[in-house]
C-alpha atoms as a PDB file:
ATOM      1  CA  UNK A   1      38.023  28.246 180.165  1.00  0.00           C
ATOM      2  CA  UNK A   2      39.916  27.753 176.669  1.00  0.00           C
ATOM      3  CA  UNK A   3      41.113  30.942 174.995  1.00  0.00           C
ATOM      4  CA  UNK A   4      41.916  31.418 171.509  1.00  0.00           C
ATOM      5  CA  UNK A   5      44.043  34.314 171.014  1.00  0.00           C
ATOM      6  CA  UNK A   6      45.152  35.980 167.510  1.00  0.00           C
ATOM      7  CA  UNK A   7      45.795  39.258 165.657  1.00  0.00           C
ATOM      8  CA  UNK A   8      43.618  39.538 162.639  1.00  0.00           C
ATOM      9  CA  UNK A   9      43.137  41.887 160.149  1.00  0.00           C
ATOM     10  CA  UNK A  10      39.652  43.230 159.176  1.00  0.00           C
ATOM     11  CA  UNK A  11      39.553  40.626 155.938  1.00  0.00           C
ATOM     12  CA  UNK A  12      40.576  38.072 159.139  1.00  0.00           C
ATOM     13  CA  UNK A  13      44.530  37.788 157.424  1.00  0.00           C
ATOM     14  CA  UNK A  14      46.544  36.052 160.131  1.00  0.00           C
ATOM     15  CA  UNK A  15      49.513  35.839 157.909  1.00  0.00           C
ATOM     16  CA  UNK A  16      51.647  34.892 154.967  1.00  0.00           C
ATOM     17  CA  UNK A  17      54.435  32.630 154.068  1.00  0.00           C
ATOM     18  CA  UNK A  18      54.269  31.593 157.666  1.00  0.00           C
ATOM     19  CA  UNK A  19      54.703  34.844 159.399  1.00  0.00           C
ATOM     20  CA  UNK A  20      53.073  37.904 160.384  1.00  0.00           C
ATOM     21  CA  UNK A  21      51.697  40.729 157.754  1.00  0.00           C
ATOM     22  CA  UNK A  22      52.422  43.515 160.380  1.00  0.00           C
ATOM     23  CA  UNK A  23      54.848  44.282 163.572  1.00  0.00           C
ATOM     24  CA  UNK A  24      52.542  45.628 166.867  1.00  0.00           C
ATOM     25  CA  UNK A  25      54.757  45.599 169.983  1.00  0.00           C
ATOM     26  CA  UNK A  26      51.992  46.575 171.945  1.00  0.00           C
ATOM     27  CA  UNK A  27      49.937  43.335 171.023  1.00  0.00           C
ATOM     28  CA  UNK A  28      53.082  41.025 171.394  1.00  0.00           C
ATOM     29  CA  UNK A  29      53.322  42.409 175.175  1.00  0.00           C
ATOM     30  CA  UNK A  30      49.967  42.126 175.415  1.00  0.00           C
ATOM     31  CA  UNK A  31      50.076  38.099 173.856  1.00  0.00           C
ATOM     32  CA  UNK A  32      52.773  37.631 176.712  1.00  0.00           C
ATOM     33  CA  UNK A  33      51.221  39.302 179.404  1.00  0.00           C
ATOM     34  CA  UNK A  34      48.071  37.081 178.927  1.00  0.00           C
ATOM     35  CA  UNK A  35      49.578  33.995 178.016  1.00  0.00           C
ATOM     36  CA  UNK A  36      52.443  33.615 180.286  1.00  0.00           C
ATOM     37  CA  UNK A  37      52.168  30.596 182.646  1.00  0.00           C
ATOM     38  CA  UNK A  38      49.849  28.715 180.326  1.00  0.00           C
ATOM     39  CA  UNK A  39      49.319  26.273 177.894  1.00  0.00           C
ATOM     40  CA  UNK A  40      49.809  27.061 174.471  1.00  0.00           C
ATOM     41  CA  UNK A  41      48.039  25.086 171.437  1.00  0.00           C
ATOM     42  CA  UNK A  42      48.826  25.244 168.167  1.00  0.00           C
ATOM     43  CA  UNK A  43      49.878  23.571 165.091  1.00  0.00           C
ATOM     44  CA  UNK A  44      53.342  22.551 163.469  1.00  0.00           C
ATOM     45  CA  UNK A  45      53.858  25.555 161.037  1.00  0.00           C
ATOM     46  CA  UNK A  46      52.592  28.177 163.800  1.00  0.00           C
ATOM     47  CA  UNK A  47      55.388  26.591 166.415  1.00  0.00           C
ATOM     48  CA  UNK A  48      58.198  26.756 163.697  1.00  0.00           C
ATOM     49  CA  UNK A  49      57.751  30.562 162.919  1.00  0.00           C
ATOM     50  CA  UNK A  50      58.959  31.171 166.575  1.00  0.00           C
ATOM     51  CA  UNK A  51      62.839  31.657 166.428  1.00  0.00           C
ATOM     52  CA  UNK A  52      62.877  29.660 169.873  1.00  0.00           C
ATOM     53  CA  UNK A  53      60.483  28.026 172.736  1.00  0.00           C
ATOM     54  CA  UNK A  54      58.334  31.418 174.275  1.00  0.00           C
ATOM     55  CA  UNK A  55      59.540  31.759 177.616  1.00  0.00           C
ATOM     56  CA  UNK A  56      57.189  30.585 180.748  1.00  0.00           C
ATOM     57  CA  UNK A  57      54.736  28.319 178.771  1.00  0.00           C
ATOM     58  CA  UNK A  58      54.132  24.791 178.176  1.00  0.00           C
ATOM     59  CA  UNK A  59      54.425  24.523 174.058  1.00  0.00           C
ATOM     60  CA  UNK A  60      51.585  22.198 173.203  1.00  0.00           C
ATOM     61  CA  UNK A  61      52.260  21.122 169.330  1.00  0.00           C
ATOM     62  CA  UNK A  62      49.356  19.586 166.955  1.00  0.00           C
ATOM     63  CA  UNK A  63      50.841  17.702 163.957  1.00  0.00           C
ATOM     64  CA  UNK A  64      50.150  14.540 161.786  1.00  0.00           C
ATOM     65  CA  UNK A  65      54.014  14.296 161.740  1.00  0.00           C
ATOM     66  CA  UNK A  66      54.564  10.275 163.737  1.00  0.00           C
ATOM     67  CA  UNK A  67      58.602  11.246 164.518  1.00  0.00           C
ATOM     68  CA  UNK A  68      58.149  15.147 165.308  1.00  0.00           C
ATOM     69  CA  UNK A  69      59.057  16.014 168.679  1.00  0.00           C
ATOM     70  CA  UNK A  70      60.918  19.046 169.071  1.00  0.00           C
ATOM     71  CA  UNK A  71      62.869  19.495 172.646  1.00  0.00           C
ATOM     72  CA  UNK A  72      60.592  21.774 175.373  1.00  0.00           C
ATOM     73  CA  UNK A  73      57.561  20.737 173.764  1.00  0.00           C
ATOM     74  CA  UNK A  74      54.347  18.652 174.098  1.00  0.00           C
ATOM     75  CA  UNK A  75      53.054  16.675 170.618  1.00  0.00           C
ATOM     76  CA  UNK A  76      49.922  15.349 169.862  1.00  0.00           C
ATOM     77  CA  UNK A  77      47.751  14.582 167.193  1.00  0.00           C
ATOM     78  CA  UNK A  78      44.571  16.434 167.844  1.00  0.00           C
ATOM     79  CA  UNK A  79      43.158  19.218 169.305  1.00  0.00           C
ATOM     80  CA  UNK A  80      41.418  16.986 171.661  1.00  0.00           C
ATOM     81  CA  UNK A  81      44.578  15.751 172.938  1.00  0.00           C
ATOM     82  CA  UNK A  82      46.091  18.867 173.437  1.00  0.00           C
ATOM     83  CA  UNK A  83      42.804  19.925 175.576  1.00  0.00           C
ATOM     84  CA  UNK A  84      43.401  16.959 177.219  1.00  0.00           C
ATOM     85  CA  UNK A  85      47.116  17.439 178.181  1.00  0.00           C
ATOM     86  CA  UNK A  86      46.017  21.007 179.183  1.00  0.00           C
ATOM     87  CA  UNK A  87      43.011  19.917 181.536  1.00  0.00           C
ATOM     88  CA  UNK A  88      44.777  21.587 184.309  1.00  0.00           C
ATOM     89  CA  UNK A  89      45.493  24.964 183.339  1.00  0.00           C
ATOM     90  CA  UNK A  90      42.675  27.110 183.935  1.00  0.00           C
ATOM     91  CA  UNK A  91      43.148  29.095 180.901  1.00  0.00           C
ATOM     92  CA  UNK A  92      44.623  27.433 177.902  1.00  0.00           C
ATOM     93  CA  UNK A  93      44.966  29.469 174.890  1.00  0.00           C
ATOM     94  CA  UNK A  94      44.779  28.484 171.409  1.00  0.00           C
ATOM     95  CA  UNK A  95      47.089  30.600 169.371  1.00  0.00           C
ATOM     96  CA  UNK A  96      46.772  29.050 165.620  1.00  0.00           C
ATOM     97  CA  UNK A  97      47.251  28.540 162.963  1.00  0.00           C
ATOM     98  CA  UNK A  98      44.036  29.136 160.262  1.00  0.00           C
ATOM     99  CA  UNK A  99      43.411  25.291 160.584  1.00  0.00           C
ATOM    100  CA  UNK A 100      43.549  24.797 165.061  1.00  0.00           C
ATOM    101  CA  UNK A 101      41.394  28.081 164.746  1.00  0.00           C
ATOM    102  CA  UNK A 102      38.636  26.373 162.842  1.00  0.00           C
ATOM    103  CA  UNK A 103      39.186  23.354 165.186  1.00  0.00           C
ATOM    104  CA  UNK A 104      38.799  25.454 168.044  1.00  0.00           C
ATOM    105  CA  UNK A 105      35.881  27.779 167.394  1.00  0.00           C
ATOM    106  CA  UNK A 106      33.745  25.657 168.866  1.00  0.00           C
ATOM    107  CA  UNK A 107      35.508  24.313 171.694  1.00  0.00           C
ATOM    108  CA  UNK A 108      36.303  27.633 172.837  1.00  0.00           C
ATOM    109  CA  UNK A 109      34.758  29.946 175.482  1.00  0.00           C
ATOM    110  CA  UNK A 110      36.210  33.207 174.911  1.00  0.00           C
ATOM    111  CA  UNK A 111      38.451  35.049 171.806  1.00  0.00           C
ATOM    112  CA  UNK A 112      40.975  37.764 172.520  1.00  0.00           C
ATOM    113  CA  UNK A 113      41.137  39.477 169.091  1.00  0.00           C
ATOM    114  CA  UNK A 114      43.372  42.020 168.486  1.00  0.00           C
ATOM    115  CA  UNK A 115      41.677  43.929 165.303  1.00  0.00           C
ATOM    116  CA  UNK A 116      44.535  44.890 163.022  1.00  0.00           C
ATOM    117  CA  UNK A 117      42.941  47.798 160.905  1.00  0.00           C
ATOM    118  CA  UNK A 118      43.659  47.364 157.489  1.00  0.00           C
ATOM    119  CA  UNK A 119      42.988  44.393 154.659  1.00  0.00           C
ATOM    120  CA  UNK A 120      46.333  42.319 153.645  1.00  0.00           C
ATOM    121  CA  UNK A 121      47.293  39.836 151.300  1.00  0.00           C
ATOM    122  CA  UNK A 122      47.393  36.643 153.156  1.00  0.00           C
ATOM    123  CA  UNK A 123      47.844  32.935 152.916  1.00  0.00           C
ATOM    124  CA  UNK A 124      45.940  32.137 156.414  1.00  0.00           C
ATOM    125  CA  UNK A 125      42.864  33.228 157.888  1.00  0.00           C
ATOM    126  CA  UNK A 126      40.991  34.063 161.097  1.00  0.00           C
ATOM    127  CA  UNK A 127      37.939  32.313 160.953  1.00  0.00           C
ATOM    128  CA  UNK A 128      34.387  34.460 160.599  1.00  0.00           C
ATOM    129  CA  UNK A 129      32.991  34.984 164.028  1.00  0.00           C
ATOM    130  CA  UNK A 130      29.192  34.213 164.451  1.00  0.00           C
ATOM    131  CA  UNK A 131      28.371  36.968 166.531  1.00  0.00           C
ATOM    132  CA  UNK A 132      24.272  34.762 166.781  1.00  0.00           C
ATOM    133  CA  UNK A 133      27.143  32.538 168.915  1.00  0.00           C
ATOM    134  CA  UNK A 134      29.123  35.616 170.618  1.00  0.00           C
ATOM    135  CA  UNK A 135      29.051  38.977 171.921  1.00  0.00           C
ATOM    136  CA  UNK A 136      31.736  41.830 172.801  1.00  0.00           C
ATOM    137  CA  UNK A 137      32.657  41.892 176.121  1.00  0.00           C
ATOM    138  CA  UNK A 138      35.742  44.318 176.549  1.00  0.00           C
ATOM    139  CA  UNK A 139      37.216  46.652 173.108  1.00  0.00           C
ATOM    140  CA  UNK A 140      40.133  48.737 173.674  1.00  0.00           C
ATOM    141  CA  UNK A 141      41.567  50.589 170.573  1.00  0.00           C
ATOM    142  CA  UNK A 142      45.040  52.175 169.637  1.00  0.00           C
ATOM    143  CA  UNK A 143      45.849  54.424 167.187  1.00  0.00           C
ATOM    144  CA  UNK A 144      48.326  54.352 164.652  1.00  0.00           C
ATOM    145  CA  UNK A 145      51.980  55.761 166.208  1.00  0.00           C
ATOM    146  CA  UNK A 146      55.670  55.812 165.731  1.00  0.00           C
ATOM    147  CA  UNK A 147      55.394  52.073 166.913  1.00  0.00           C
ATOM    148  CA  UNK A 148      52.837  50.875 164.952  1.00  0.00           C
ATOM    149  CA  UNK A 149      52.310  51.018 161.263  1.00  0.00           C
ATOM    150  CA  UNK A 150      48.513  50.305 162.015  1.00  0.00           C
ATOM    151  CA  UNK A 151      45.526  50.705 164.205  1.00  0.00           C
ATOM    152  CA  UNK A 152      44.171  48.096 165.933  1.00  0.00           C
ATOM    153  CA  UNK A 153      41.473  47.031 168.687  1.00  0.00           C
ATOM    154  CA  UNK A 154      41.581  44.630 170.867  1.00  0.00           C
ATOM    155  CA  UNK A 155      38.174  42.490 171.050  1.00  0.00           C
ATOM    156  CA  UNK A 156      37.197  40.038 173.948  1.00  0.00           C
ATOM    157  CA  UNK A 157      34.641  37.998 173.073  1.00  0.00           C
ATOM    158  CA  UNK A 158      32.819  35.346 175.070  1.00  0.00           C
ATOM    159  CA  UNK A 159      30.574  32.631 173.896  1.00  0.00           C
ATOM    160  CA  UNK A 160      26.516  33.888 174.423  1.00  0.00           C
END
């Protein structure tokens, strides 16, 4: 089963600048929690906004890049590839950016969304979700609190 995994606000802003618009602790324990001991896809920019390798995952990188190959991950040049490398797992997640998203919509079988409730100025987006294609399976929402400057839901989807 491939995962994608993201935090998206309602206008589908991932982020700016290459970094979040908003700070939810709960959601990054919750990206951990579900992610840990799994393959992780994404592209170039998305794996240099982390300030180092996430602990207890195999870092699968997409680039066009020929000489990138930063130390504790995994490069290729397509999602395909990276699907490929992570045959194995049983649940590989895709975690972005706006471009492996768009790649992966249709490879996927499930979405963990984490609705961020509010619209933000961004420079990368979730993409639309065809809900003709898939249907709300699990929705869990949190208010705003001294935590968390916004309210958010989390959405699993799975493909109909």
């Amino acid at each position: 089963m491939i995962t994608m995994i993201a935090a998206a606000a309602e206008n589908n802003a991932l982020g700016k600048d290459n970094d979040l618009v908003w700070h939810l602790p709960d959601d990054f324990k919750r990206f951990k929690k579900l992610t840990t001991g799994h393959h992780i896809i994404m592209g170039r920019k998305t794996f240099e906004s982390f300030p180092k390798l996430l602990p207890n995952r195999t870092h699968v990188v997409i680039t066009r890049k020929k000489d990138y190959r930063p130390e504790g991950t995994i490069v290729v040049n397509s999602l395909e590839d990276a699907l490929e490398i992570s045959k194995n797992d049983d649940q590989p997640f895709i975690i972005g950016g706006g471009e492996i998203y768009k790649m992966g919509m249709e490879r996927s079988d499930k979405i963990e969304l984490t609705r961020v409730h509010g619209t933000f100025d961004a420079d990368t987006y979730f993409p639309e979700i065809d809900t003709n294609k898939w249907k709300v399976t699990a929705e869990e929402h949190h208010k705003k609190d001294e935590n968390h400057d916004y309210a958010f839901t989390y959405l699993t989807y799975e493909r109909k």
